[in-house]
N, C-alpha and C. Protein backbone atom coordinates (compact mmCIF):
# COMPACT_ATOMS: atom_id res chain seq x y z
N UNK A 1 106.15 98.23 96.69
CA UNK A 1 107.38 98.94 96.41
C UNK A 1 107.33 100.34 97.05
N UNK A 2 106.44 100.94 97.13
CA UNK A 2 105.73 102.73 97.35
C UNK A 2 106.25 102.23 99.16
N UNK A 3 106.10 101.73 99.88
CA UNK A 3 105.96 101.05 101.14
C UNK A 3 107.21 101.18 102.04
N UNK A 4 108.24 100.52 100.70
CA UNK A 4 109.47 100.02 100.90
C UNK A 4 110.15 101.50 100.97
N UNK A 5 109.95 101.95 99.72
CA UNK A 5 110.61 103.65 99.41
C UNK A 5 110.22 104.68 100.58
N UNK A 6 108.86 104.56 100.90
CA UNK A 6 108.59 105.49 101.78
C UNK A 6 109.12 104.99 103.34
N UNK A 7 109.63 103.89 103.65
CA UNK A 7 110.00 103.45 104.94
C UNK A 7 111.61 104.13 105.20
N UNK A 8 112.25 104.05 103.48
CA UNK A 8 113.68 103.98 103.65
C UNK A 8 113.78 105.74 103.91
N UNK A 9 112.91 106.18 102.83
CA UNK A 9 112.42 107.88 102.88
C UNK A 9 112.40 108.01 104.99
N UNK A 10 111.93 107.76 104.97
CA UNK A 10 111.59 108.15 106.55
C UNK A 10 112.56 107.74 107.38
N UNK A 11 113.27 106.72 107.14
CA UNK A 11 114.48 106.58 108.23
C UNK A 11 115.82 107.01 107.48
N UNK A 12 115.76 107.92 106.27
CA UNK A 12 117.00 108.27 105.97
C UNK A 12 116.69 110.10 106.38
N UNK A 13 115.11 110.15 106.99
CA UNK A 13 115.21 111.66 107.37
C UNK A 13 115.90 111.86 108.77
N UNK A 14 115.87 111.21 109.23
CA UNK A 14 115.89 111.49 110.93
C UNK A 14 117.25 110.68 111.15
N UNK A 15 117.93 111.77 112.20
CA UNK A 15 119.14 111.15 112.93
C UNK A 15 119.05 110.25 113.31
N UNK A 16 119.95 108.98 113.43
CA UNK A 16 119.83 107.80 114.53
C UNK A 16 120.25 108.16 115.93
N UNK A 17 120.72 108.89 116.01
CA UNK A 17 121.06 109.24 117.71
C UNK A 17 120.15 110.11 118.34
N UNK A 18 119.14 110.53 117.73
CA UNK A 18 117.83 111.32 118.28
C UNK A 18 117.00 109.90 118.31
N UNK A 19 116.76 108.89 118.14
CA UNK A 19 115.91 107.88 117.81
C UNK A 19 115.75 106.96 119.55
N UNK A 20 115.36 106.80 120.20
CA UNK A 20 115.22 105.95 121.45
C UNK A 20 115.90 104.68 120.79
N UNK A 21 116.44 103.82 120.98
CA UNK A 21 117.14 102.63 120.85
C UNK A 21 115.82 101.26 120.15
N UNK A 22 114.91 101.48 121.20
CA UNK A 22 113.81 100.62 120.80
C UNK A 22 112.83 100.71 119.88
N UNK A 23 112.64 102.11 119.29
CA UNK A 23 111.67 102.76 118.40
C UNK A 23 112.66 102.70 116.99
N UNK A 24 114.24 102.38 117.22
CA UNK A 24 114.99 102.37 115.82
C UNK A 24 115.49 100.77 115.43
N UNK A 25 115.05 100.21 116.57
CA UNK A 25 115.10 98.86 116.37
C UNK A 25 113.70 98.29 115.86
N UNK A 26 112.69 99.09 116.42
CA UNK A 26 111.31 98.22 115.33
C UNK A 26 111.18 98.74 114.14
N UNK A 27 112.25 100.25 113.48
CA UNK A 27 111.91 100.63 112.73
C UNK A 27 112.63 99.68 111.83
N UNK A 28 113.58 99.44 111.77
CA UNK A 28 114.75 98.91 110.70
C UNK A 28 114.13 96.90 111.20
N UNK A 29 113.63 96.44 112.32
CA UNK A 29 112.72 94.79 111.63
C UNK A 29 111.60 95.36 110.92
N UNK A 30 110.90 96.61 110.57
CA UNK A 30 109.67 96.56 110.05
C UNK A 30 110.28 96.60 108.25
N UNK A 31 111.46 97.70 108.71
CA UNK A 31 111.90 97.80 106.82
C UNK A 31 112.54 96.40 106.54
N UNK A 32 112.94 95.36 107.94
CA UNK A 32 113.24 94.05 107.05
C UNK A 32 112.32 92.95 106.30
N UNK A 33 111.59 93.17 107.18
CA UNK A 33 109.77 92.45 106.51
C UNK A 33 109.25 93.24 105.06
N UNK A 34 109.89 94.57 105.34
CA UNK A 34 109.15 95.11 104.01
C UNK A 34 109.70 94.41 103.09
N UNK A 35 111.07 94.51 103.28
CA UNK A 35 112.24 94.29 102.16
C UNK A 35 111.80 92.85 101.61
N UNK A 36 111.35 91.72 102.59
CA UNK A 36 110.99 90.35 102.59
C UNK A 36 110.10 90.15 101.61
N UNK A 37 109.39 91.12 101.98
CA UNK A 37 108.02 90.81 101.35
C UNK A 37 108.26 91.32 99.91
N UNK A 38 108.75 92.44 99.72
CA UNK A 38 108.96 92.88 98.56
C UNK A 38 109.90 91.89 97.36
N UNK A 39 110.79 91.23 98.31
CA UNK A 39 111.52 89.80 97.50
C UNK A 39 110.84 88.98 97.19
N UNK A 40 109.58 88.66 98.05
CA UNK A 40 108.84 87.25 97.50
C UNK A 40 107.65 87.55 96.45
N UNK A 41 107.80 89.23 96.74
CA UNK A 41 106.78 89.74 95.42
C UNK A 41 107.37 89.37 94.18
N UNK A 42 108.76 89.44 94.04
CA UNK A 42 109.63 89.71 92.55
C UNK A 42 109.67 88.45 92.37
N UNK A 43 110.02 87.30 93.52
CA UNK A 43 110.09 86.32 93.36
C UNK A 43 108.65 85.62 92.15
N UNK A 44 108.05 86.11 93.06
CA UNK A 44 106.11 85.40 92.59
C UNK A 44 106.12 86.11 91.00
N UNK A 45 106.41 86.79 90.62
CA UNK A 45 106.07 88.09 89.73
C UNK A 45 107.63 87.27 88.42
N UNK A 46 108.77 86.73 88.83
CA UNK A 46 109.55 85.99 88.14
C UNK A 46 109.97 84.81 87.98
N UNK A 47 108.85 84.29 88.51
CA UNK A 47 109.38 82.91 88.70
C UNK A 47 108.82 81.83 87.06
N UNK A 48 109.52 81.41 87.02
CA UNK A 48 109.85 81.14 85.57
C UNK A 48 109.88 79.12 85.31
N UNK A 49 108.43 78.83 85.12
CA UNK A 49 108.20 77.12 85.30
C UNK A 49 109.00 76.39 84.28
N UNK A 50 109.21 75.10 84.44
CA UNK A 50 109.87 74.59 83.53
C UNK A 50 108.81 74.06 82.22
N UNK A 51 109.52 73.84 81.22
CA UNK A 51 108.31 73.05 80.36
C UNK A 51 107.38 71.97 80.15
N UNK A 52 108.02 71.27 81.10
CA UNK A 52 107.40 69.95 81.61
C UNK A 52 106.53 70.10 82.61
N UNK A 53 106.46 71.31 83.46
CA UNK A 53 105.16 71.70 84.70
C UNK A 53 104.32 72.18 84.08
């Protein structure tokens, strides 16, 4: 979660039009993997078996 916050922290400091095109494009797939990963955490962390498993 600390990962996720500090990624969004860092690309909500800096202009996008100071950013090279390619350095703001790996930044925002890296915060999508974060984001990914952080879903399949909540996922794993709520996932809720039936009574019969």
């Amino acid at each position: 979660m600390r990962e996720l916050a500090n990624a969004i922290d860092h690309l909500s400091a800096e202009d996008p039009s100071d950013i090279p095109r390619g350095l703001l494009a790996e930044q925002l797939i890296e915060l999508h993997w974060q984001m990914a990963r952080l879903q399949a955490q909540i996922a794993r962390r709520t996932y809720v078996r039936s009574p019969g498993a």
